[in-house]
Protein backbone atom coordinates (compact mmCIF):
# COMPACT_ATOMS: atom_id res chain seq x y z
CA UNK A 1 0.00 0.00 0.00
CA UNK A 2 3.03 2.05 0.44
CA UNK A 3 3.48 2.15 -2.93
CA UNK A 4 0.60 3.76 -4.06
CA UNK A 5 -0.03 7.71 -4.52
CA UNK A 6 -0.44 9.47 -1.27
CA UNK A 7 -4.38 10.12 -2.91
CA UNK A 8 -5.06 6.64 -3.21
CA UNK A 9 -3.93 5.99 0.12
CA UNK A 10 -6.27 8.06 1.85
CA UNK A 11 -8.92 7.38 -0.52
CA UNK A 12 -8.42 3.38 0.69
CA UNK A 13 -8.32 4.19 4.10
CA UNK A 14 -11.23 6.52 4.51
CA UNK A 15 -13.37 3.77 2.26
CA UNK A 16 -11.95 1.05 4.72
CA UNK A 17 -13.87 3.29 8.12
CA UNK A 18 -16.45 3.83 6.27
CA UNK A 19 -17.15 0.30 5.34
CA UNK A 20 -16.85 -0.58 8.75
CA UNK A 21 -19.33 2.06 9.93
CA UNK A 22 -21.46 1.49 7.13
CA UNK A 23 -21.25 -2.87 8.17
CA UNK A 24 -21.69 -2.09 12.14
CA UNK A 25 -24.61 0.23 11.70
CA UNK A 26 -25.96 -2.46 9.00
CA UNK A 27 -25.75 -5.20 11.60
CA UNK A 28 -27.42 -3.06 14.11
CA UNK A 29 -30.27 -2.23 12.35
CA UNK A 30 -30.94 -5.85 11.32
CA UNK A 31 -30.65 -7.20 14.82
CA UNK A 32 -32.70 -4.55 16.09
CA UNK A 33 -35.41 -5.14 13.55
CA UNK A 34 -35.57 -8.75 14.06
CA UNK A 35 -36.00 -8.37 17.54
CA UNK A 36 -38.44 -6.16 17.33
CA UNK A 37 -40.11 -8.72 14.50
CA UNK A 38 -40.23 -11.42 17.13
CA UNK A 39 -41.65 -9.03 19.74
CA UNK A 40 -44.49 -8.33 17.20
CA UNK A 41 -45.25 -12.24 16.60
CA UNK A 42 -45.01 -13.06 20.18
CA UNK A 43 -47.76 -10.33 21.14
CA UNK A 44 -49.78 -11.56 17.69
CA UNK A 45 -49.57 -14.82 19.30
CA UNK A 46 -50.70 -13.69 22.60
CA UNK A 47 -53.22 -11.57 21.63
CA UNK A 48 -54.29 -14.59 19.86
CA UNK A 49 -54.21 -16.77 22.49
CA UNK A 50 -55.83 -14.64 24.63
CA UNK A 51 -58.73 -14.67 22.23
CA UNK A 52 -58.94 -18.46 21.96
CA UNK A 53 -58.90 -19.02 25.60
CA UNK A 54 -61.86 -16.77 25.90
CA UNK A 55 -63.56 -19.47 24.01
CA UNK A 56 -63.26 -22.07 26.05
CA UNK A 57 -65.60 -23.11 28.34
CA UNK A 58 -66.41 -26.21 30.89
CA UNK A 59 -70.12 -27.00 30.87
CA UNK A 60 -71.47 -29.96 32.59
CA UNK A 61 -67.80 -31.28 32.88
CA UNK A 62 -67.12 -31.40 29.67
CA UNK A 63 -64.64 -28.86 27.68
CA UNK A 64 -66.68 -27.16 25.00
CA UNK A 65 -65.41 -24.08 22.71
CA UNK A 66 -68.08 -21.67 21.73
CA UNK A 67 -68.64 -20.18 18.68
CA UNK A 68 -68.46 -16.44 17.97
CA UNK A 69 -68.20 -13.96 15.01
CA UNK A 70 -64.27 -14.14 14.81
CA UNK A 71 -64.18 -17.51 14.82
CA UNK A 72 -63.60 -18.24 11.70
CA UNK A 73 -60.70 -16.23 11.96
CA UNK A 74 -59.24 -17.67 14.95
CA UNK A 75 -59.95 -21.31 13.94
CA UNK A 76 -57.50 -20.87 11.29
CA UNK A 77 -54.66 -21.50 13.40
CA UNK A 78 -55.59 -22.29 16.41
CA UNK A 79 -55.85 -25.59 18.47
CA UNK A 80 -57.69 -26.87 21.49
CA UNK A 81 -56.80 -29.85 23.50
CA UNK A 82 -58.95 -31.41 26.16
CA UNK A 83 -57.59 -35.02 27.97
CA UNK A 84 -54.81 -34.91 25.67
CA UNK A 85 -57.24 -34.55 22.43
CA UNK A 86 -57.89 -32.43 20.18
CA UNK A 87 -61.21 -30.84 19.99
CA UNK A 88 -60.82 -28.00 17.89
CA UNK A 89 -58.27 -28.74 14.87
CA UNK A 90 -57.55 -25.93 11.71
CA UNK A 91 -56.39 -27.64 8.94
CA UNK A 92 -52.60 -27.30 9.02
CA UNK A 93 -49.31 -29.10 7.43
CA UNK A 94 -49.15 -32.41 8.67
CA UNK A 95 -45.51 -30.92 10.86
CA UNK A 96 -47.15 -27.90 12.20
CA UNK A 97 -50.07 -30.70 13.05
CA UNK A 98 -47.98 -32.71 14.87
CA UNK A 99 -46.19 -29.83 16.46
CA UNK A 100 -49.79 -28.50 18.22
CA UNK A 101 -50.33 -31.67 19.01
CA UNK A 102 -47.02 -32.24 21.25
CA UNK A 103 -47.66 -28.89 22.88
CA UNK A 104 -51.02 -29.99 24.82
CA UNK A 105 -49.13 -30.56 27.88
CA UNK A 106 -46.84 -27.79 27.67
CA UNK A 107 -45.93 -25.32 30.43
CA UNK A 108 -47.69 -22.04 30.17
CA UNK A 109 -46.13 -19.63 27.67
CA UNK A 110 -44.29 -22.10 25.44
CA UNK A 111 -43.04 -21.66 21.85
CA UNK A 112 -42.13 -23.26 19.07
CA UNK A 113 -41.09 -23.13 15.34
CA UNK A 114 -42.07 -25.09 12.91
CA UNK A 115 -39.52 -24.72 10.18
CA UNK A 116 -39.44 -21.37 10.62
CA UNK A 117 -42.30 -20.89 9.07
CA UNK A 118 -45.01 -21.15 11.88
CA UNK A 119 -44.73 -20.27 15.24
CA UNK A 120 -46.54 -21.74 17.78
CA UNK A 121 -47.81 -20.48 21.54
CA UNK A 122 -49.53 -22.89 24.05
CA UNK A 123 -51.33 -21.56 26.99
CA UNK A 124 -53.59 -23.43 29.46
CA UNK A 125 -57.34 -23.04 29.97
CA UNK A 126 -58.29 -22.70 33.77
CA UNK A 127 -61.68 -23.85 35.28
CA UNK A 128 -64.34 -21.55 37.15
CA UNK A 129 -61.88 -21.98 40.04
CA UNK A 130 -58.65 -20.72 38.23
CA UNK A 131 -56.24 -23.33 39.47
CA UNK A 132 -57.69 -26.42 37.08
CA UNK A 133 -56.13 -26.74 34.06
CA UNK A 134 -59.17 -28.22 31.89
CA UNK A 135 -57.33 -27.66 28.05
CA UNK A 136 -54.16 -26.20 25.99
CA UNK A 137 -55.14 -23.85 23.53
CA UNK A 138 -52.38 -23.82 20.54
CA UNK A 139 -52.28 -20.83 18.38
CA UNK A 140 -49.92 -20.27 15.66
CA UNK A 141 -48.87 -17.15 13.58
CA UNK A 142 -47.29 -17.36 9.73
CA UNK A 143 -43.91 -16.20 10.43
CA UNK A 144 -43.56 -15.32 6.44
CA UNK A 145 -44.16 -11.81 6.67
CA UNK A 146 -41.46 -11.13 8.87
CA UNK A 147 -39.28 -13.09 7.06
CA UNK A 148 -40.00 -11.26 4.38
CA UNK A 149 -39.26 -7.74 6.27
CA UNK A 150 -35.85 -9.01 7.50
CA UNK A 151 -35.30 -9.97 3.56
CA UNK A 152 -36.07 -6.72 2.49
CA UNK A 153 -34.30 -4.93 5.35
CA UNK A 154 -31.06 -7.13 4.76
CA UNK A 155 -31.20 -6.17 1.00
CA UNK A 156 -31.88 -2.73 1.42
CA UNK A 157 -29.04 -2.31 4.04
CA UNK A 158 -26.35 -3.89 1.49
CA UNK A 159 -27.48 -1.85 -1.33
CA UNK A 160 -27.78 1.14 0.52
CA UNK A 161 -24.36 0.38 2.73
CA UNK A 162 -22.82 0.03 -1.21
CA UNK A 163 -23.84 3.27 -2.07
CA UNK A 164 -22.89 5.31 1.01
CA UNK A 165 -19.13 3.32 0.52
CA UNK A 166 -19.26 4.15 -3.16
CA UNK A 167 -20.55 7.92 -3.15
CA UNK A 168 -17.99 8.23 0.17
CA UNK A 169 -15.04 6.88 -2.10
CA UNK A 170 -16.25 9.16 -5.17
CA UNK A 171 -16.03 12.27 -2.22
CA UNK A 172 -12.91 11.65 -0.61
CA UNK A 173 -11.46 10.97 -3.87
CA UNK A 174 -12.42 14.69 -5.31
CA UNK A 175 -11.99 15.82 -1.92
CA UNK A 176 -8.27 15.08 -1.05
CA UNK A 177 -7.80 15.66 -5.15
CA UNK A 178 -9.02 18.97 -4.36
CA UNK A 179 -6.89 19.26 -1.32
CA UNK A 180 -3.75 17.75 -2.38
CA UNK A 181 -3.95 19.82 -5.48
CA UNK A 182 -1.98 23.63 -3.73
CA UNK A 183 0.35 20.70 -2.92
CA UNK A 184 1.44 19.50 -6.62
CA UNK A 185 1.11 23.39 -7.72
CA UNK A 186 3.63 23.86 -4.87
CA UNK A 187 5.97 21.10 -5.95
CA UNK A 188 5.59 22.00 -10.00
CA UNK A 189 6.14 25.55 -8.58
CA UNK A 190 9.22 24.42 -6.96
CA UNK A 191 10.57 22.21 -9.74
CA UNK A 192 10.65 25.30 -11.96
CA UNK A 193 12.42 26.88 -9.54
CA UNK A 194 16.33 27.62 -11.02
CA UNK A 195 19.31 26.46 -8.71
CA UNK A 196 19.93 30.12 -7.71
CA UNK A 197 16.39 31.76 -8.60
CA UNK A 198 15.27 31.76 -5.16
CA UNK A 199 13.14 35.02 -5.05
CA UNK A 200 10.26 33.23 -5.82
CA UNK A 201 7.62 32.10 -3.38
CA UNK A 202 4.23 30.12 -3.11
CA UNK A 203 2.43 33.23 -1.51
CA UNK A 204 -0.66 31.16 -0.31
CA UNK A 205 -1.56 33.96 2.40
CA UNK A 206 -1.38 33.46 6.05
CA UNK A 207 -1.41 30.16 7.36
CA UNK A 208 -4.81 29.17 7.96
CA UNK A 209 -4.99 25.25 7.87
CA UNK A 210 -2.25 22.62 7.39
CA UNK A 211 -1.11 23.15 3.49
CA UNK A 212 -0.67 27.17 4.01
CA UNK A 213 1.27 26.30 6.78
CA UNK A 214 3.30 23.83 4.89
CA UNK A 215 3.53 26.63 2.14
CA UNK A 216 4.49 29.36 5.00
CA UNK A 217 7.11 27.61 6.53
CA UNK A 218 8.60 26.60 3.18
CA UNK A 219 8.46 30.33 1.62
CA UNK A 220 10.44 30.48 5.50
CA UNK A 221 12.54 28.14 4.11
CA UNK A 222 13.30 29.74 0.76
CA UNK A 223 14.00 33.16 2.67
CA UNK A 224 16.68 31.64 5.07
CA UNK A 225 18.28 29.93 1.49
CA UNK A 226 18.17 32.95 -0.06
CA UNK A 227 19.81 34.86 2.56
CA UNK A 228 21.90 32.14 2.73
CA UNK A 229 23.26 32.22 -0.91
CA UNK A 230 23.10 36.28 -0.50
CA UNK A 231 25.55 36.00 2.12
CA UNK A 232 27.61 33.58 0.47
CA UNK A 233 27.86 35.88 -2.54
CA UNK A 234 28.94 38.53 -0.12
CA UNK A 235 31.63 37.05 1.19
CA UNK A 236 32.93 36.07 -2.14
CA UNK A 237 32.82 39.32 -3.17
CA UNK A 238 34.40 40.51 0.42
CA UNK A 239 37.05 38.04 -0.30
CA UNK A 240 38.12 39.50 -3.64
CA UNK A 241 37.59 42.98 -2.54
CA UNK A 242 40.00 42.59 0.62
CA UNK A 243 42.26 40.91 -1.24
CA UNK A 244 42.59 43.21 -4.48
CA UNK A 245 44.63 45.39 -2.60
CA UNK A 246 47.70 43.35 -1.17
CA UNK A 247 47.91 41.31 -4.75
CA UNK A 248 48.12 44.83 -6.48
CA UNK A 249 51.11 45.23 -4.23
CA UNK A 250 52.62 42.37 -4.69
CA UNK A 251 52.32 42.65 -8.36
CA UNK A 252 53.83 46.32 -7.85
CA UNK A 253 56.61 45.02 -5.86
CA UNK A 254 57.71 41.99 -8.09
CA UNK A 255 57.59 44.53 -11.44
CA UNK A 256 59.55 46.67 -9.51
CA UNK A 257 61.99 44.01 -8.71
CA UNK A 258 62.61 42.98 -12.24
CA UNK A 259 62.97 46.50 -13.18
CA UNK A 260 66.51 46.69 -14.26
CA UNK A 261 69.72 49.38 -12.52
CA UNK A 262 67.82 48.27 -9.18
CA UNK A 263 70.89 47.80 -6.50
CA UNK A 264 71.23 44.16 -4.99
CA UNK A 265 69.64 44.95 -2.08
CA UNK A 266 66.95 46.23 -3.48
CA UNK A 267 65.42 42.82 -4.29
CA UNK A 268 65.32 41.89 -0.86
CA UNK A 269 63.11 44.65 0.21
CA UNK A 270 60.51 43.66 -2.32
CA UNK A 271 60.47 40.00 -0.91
CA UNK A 272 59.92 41.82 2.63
CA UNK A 273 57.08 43.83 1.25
CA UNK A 274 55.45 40.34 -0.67
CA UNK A 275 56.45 38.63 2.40
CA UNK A 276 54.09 41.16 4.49
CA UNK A 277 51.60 41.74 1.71
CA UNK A 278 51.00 37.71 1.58
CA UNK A 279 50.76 38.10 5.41
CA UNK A 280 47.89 40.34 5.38
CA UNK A 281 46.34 38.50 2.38
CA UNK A 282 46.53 35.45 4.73
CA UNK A 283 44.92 37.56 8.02
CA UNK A 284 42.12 38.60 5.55
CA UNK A 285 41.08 35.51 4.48
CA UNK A 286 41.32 34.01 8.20
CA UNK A 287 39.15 36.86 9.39
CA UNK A 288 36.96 36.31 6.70
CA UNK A 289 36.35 32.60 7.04
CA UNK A 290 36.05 33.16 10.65
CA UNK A 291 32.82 35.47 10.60
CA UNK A 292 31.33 33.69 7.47
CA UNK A 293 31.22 30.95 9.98
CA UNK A 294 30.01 32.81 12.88
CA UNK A 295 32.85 31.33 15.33
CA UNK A 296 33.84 35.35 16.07
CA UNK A 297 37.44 34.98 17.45
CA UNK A 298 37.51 32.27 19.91
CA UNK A 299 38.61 32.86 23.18
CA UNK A 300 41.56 34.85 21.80
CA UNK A 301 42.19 38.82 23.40
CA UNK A 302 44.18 41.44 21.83
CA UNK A 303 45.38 45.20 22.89
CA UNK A 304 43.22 47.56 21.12
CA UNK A 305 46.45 49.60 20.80
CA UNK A 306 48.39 46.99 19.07
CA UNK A 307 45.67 47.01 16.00
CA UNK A 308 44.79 50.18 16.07
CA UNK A 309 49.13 50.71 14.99
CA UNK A 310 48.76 47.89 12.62
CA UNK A 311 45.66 49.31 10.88
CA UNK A 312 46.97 53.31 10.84
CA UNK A 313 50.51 51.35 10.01
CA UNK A 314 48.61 49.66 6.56
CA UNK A 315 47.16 52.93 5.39
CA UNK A 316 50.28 55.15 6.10
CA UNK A 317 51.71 54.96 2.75
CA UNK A 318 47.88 55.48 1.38
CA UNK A 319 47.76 58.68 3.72
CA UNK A 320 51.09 59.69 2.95
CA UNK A 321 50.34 59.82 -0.74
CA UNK A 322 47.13 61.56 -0.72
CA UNK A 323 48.55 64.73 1.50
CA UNK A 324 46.31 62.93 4.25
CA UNK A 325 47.92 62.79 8.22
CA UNK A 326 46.45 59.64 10.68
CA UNK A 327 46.45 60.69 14.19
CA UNK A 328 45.83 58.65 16.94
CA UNK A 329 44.36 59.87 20.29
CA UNK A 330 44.75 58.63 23.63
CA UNK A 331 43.64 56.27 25.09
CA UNK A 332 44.15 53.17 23.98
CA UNK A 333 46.62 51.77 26.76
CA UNK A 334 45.09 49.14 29.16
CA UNK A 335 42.20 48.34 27.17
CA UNK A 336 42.00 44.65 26.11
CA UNK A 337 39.54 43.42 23.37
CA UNK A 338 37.84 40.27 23.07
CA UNK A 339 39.22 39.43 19.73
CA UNK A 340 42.99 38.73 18.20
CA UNK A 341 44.64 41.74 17.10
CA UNK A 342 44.59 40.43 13.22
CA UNK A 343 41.19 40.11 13.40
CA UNK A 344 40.84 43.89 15.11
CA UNK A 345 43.30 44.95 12.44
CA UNK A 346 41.27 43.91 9.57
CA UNK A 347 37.98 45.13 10.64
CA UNK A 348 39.13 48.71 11.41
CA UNK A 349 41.16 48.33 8.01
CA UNK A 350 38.42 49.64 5.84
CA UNK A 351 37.09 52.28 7.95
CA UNK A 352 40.10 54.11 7.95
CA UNK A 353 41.19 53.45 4.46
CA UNK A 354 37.22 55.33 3.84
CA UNK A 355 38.64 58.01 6.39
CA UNK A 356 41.98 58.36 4.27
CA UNK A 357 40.54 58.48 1.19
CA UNK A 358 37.88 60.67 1.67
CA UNK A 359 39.81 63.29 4.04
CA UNK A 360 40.68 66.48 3.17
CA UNK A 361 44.00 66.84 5.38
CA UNK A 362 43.70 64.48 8.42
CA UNK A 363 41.55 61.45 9.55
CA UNK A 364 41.74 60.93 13.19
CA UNK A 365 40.96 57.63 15.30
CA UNK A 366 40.32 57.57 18.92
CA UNK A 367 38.47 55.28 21.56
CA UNK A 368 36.47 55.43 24.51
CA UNK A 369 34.85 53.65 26.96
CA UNK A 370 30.83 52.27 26.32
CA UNK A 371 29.94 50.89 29.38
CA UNK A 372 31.62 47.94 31.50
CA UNK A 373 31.40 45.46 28.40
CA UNK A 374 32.15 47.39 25.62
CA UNK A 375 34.57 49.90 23.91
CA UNK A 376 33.82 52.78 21.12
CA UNK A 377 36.05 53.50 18.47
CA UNK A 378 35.86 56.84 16.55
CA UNK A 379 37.68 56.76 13.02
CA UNK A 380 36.24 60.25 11.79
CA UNK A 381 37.71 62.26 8.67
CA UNK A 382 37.62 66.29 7.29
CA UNK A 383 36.22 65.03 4.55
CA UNK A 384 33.04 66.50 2.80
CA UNK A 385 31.35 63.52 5.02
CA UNK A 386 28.62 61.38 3.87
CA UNK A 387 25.46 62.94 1.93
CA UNK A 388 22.86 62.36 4.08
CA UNK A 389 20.51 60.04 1.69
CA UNK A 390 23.28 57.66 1.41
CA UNK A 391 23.38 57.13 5.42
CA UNK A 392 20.71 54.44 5.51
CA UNK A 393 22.48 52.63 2.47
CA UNK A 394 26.43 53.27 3.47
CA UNK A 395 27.20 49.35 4.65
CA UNK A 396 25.05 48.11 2.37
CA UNK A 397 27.25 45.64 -0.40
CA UNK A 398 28.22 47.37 -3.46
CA UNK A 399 27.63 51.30 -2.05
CA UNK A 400 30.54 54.20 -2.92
CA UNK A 401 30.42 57.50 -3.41
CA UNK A 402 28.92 59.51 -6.73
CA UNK A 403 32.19 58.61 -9.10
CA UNK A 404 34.15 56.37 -6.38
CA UNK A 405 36.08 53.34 -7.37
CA UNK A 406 36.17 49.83 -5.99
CA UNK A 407 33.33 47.70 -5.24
CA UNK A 408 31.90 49.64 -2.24
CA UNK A 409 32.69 45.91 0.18
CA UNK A 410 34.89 48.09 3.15
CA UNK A 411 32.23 48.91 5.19
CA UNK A 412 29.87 46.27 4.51
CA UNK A 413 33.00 43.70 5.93
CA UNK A 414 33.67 46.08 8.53
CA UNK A 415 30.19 45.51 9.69
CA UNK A 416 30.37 42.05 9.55
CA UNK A 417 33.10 41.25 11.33
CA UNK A 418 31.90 43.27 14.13
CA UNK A 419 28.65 41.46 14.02
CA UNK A 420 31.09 38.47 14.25
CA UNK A 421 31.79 39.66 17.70
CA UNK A 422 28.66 40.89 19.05
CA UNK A 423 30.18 44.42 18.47
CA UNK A 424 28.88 47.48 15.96
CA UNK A 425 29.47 49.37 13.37
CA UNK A 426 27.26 53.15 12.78
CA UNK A 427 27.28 56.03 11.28
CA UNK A 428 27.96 59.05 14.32
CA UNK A 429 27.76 61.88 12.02
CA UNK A 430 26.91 62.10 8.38
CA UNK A 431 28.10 65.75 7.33
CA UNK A 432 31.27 68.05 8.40
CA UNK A 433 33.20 65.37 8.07
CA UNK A 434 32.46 61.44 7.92
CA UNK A 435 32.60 59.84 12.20
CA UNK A 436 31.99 56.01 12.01
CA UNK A 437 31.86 54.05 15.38
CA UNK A 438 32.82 50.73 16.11
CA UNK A 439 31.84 49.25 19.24
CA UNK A 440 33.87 46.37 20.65
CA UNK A 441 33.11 43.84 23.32
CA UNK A 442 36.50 44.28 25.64
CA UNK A 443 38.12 42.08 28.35
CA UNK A 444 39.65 45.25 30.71
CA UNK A 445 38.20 48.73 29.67
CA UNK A 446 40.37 51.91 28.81
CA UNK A 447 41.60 53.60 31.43
């Protein structure tokens, strides 16, 4: 049964109840009516009986049976036994004969059937005195027309019990059709569904009975895959964006090397800068992996001050190019953050290579304390700062300035590897100059 379509299944099973309702109501009804068929010949007979024995009288000792309007009707199946003989005999079958005729004796209230075709009732005849049992009167009833009821009854509960099966098959069959039919919408829906087309959803309304839940929790489903494969796109993006820089510097670096009148030593301070290029390509991509996976740093701790020098340390020669002076302010000593200083390092990378390059003399960077648990960072610029439509929009993936260059990933990955943490990163003030704030979760606070 396995096998077969989920509609089939339930079709089977629902027929398979209803049979059984259909059987035990079928068998009730016919038990009940032949009971109550048997009640009605037993009170026939009775009332029969009743009759006959007001026919019977004793008159000068002997046992006569009088003669009355009905009779006729009475004598038709009725018998009267006096001294074990029969003095009033209807014409009968010779076995319904015989059967009277073994019931003159009988207790009070005794039946018989005769083939089931006859039933017969004997009740004694009392004298004047009520105690002396002077005859048996024997009256039968055709049982035929009950048979013929319970025939009828049995026939009409099959056919009828076949019909309610059938027409219940025929409606659970267009029923769960009609039920089961959002579900193979859903699934075609689905199957047309591309590999990476996930913006689509089965938009069945609120859940109000089990398939729009189904349908809910799967468009659920679809969201958390799509923001899945968004964030996966992300961080390939990150990835290359993070790591454009160092390879163009290597590249610079080894052209430079094979330029020729360089001096002998001037090779080996190319393979120093590839050496620490390749390091910082390495720290990205750690840093990377690490909050794609949501393991934030581990138990590791760093001093803020430590990658707060490496990060103002990789955008020196940026600053120093542009006409643009890093300062760091005080303080940063004593204040331990609950994260490795590469990690640190590259998260506050892009916020002050935005500070550089959109300064108009100096970016600054300072920190202060946010509570017991946390630290706040301040990388702020002279810049023009940031237009104040663009504020809601400014770590979203793929945002830069009117005209800027680059893919616009900095402060998107800056985000996220604060997020990593259980830190932040805001906007403090939009215009006269850009302030972003990073806040840190820290081990011992600044001082």
């Amino acid at each position: 049964m396995r096998s077969l379509p989920l509609r089939a299944r339930v079709v089977l099973a629902s027929v398979y109840v209803l049979a059984l309702g259909v059987v035990a109501i079928g068998i009730t009804i016919n038990v009940l009516l032949t009971n109550s068929l048997d009640a009605d010949a037993d009170a026939v007979l009775r009332a029969r009986a009743d009759a006959q024995l007001a026919t019977v009288d004793l008159r000068a000792g002997t046992v006569v049976v009088s003669e009355g309007a009905q009779d006729e009707a009475l004598d038709r199946e009725a018998w009267v036994f006096a001294g074990g003989k029969a003095i009033a005999r209807p014409p009968a079958p010779p076995a319904v004969d015989r059967a009277a005729s073994r019931l003159a004796g009988a207790r009070p209230g005794t039946t018989v059937d005769v083939g089931g075709a006859v039933r017969l009732l004997a009740e004694p005849a009392y004298g004047a005195d009520g105690r002396t049992r002077i005859a048996t009167v024997v009256v039968g009833v055709s049982l035929g027309p009950y048979e013929k009821s319970e025939r009828i009854a049995r026939l009409g509960t099959v056919v009828l019990g076949a019909f309610v099966v059938l027409a219940g098959a025929l409606v659970a069959w267009r029923a769960v059709g009609a039920g089961l039919r959002p579900v193979e919408r859903m699934a075609r829906q689905a199957a047309a569904y591309g590999e990476h087309d996930l913006s689509q959803r089965f938009d069945l309304g609120p859940p109000r009975d089990e398939l729009t839940t189904l349908a809910a929790t799967l468009d659920g489903l679809l969201d958390r895959l799509e923001a899945g494969l968004r964030r996966e796109q992300r961080l390939t993006a990150e990835i290359a964006h993070e790591l454009r820089t160092p390879l163009s510097g290597i590249r610079a670096e080894a052209e430079l090397g094979m330029a020729a009148g360089r001096s002998a030593e001037d090779p080996r301070e190319s393979l120093a800068t590839i050496v620490a290029e390749v390091d910082r390509m390495s720290s990205t991509i750690d840093a990377l992996l690490r909050a794609a996976r949501g393991l934030g740093p581990d138990t590791a701790t760093c001093d803020l001050a430590q990658a707060v020098t490496a990060a103002v340390q990789a955008n020196a020669a940026t600053g120093k190019d542009q006409g643009v002076a890093i300062t760091v302010e005080e303080p940063f000593h004593s204040c331990r953050v609950a994260a490795d200083a590469a990690f640190v390092t590259q998260l506050l990378n892009p916020l002050l290579e935005n500070a550089v390059r959109h300064a108009t003399t100096t970016a600054c960077i300072t920190a202060a304390a946010a509570g017991d648990q946390m630290v706040r960072v301040r990388i702020s610029d002279d810049g023009p700062g940031i237009p104040a439509q663009d504020v809601s929009e400014i770590f979203e993936p793929g945002w830069q300035t009117s005209g800027g260059s680059g893919a616009g990933l900095g402060l998107a990955l800056a985000r996220r590897l604060a997020r990593s943490l259980g830190g932040e990163v805001r906007v403090a003030r939009p215009d006269r100059g850009a302030e972003l704030v990073v806040e840190l979760p820290v081990v011992t606070s600044v001082a």
